[in-house]
N, C-alpha and C. Protein backbone atom coordinates (compact mmCIF):
# COMPACT_ATOMS: atom_id res chain seq x y z
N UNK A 1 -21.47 -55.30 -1.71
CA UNK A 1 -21.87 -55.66 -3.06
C UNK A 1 -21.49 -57.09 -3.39
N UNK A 2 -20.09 -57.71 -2.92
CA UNK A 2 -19.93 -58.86 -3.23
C UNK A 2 -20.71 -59.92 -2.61
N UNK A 3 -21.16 -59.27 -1.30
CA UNK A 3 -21.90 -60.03 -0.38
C UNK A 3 -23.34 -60.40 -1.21
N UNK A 4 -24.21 -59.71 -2.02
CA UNK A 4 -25.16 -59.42 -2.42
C UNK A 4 -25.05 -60.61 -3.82
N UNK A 5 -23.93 -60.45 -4.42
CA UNK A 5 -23.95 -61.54 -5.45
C UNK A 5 -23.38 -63.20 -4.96
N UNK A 6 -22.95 -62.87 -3.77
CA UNK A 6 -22.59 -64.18 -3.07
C UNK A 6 -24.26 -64.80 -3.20
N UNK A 7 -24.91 -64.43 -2.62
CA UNK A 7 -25.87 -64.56 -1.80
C UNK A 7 -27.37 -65.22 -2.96
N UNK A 8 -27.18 -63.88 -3.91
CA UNK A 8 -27.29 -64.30 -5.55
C UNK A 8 -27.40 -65.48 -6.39
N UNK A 9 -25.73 -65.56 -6.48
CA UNK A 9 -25.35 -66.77 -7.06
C UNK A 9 -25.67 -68.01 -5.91
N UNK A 10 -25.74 -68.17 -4.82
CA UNK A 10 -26.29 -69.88 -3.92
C UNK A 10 -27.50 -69.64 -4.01
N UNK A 11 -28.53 -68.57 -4.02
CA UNK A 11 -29.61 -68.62 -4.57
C UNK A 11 -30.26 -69.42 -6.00
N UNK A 12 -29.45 -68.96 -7.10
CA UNK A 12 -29.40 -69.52 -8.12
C UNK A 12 -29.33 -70.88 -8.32
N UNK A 13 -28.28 -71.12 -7.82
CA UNK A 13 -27.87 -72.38 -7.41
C UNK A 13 -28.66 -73.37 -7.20
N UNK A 14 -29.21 -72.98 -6.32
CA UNK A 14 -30.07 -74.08 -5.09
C UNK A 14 -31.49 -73.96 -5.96
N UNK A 15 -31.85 -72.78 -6.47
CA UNK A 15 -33.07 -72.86 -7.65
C UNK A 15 -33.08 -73.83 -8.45
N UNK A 16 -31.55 -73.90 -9.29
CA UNK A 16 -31.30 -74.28 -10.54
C UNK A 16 -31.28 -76.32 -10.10
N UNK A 17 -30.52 -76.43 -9.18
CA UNK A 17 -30.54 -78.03 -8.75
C UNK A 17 -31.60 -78.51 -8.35
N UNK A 18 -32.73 -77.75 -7.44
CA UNK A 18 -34.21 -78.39 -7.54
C UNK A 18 -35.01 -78.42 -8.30
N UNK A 19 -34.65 -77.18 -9.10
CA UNK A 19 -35.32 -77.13 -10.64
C UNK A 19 -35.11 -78.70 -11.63
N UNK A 20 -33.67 -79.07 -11.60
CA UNK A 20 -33.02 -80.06 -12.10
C UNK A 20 -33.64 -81.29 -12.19
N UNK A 21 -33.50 -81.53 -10.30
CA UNK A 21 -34.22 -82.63 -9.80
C UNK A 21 -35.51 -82.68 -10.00
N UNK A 22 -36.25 -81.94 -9.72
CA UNK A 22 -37.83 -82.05 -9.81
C UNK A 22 -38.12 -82.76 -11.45
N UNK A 23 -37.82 -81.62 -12.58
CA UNK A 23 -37.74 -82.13 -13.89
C UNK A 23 -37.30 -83.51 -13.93
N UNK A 24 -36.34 -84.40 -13.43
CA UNK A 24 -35.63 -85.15 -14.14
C UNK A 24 -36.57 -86.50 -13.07
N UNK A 25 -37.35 -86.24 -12.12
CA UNK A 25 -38.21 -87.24 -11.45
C UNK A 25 -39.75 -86.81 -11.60
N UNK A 26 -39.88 -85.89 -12.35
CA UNK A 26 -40.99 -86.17 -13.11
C UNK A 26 -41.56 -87.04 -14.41
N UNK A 27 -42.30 -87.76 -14.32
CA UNK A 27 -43.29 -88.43 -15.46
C UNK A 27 -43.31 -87.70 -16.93
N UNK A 28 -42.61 -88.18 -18.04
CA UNK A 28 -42.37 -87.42 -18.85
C UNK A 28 -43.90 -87.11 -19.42
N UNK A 29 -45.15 -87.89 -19.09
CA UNK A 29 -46.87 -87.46 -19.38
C UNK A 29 -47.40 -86.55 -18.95
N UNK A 30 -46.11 -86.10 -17.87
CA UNK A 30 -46.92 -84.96 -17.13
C UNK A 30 -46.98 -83.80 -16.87
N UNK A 31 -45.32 -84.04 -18.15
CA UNK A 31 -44.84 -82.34 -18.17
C UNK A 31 -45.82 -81.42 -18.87
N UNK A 32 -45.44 -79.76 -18.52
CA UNK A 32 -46.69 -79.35 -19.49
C UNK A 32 -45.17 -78.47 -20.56
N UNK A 33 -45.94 -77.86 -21.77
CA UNK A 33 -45.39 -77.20 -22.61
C UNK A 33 -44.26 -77.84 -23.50
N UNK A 34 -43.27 -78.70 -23.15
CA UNK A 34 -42.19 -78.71 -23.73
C UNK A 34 -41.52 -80.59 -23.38
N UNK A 35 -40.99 -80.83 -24.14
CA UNK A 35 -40.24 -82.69 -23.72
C UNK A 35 -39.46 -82.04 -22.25
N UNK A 36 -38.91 -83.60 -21.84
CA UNK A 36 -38.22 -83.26 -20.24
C UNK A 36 -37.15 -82.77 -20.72
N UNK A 37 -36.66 -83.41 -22.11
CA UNK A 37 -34.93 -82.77 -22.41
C UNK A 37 -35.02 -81.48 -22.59
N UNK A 38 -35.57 -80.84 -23.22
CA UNK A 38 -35.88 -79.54 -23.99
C UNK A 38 -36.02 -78.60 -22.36
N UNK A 39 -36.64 -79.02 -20.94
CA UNK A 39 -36.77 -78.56 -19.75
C UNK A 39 -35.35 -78.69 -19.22
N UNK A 40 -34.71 -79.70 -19.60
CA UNK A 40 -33.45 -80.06 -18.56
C UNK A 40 -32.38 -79.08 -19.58
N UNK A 41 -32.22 -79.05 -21.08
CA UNK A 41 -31.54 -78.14 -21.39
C UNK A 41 -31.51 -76.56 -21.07
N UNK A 42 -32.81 -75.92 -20.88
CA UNK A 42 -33.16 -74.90 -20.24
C UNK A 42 -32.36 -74.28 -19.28
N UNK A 43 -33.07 -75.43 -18.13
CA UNK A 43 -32.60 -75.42 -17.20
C UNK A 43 -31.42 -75.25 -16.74
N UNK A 44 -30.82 -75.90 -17.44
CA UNK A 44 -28.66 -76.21 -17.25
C UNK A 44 -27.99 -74.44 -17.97
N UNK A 45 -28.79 -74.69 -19.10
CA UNK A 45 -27.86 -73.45 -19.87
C UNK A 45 -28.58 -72.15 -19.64
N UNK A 46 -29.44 -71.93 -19.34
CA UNK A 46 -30.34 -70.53 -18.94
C UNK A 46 -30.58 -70.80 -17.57
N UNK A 47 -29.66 -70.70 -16.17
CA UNK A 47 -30.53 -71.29 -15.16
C UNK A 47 -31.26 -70.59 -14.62
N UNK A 48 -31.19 -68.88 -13.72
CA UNK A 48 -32.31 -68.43 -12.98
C UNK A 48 -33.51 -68.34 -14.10
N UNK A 49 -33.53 -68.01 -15.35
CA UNK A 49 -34.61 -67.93 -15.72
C UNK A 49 -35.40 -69.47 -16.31
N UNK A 50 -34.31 -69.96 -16.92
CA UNK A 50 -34.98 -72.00 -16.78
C UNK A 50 -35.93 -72.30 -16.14
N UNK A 51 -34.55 -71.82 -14.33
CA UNK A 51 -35.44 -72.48 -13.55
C UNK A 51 -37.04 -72.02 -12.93
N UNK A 52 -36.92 -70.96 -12.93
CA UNK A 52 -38.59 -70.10 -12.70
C UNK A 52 -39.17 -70.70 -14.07
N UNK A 53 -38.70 -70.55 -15.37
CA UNK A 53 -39.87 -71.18 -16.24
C UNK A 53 -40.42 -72.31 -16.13
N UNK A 54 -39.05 -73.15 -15.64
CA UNK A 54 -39.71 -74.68 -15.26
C UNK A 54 -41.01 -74.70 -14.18
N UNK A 55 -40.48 -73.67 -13.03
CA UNK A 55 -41.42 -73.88 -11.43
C UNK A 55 -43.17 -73.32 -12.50
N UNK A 56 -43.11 -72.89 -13.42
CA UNK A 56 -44.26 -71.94 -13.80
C UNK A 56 -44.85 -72.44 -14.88
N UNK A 57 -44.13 -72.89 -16.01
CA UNK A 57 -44.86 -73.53 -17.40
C UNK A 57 -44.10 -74.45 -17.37
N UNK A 58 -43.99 -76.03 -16.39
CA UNK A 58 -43.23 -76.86 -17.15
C UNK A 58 -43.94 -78.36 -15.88
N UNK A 59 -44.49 -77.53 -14.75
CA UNK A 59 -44.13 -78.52 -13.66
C UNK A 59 -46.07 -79.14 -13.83
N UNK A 60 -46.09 -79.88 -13.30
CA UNK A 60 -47.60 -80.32 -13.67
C UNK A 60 -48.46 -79.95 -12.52
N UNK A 61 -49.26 -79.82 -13.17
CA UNK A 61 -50.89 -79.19 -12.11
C UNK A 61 -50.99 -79.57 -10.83
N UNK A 62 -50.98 -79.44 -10.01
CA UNK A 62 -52.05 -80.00 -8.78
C UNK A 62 -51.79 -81.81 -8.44
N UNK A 63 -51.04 -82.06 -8.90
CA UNK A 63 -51.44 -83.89 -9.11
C UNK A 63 -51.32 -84.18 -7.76
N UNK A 64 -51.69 -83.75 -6.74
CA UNK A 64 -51.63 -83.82 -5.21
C UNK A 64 -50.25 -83.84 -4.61
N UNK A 65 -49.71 -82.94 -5.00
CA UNK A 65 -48.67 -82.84 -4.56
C UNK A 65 -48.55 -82.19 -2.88
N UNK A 66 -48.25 -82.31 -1.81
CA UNK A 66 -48.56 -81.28 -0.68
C UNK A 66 -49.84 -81.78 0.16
N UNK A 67 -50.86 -82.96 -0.52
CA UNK A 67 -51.77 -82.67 0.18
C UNK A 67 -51.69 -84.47 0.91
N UNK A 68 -52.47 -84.47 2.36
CA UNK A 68 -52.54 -85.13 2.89
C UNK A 68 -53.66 -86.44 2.26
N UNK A 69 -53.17 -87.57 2.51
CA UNK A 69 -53.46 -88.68 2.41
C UNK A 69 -54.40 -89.10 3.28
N UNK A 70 -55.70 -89.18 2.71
CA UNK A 70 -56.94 -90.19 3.80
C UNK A 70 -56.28 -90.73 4.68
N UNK A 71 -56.62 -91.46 5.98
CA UNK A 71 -56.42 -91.87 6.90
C UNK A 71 -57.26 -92.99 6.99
N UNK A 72 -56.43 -94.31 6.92
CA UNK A 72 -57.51 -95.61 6.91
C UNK A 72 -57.65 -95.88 8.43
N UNK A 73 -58.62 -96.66 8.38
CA UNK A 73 -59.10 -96.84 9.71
C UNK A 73 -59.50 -97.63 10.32
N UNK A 74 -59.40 -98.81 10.91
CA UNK A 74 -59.53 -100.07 10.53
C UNK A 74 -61.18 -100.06 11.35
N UNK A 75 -61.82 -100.94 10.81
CA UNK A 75 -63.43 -101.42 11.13
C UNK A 75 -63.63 -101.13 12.70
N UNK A 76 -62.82 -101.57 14.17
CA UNK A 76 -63.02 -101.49 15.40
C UNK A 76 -62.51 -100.39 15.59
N UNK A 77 -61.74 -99.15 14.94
CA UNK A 77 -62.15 -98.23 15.67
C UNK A 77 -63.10 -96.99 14.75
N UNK A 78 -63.68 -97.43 13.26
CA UNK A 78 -64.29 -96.91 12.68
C UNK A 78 -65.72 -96.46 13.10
N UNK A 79 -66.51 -95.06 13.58
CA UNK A 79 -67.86 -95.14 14.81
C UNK A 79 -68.76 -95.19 13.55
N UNK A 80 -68.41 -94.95 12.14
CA UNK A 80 -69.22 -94.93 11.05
C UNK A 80 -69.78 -96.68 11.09
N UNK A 81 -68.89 -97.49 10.95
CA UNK A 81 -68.89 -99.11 10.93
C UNK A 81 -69.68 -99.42 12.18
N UNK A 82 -69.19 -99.15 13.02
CA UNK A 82 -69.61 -99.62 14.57
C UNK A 82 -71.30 -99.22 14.68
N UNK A 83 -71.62 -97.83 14.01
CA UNK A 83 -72.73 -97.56 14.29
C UNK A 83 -74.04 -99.13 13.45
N UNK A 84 -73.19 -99.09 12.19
CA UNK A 84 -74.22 -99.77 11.38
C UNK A 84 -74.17 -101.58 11.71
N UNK A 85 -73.65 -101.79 13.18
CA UNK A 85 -73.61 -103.41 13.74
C UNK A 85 -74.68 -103.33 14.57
């Protein structure tokens, strides 16, 4: 049982400090629902549930987060370019 709340609480933990970080290096334009302070107080004093509210109503849409970056290409080895010489 103690093992179970060990395990628990560094769970929490490790929620609650990326929760932290993420909020506090986000764009305050981009939060949704609430100011960043009003997220970072949450967060600190309510943490497992803060921090899931933050990951869920707080973090911003899609702004490409995760996704891969075009690949430039320079003109000599581009076959799109090369074709149209």
């Amino acid at each position: 049982m103690l093992r179970l709340a060990v395990i628990a609480l560094i769970i929490t933990l490790a929620l609650m400090i990326f929760s932290i970080i993420d909020c506090s290096r986000t764009a305050e334009n981009n939060i949704r629902s609430l100011p960043k302070w009003a997220w970072l107080v949450i967060i600190i004093f309510v943490p497992a549930i803060g921090a899931i509210a933050w990951i869920i109503a707080g973090r911003p849409k899609g702004d490409g987060r995760g996704r891969r970056k075009r690949r430039i290409v320079p003109p000599d080895d581009n076959p799109d370019f090369l074709r149209k010489l």
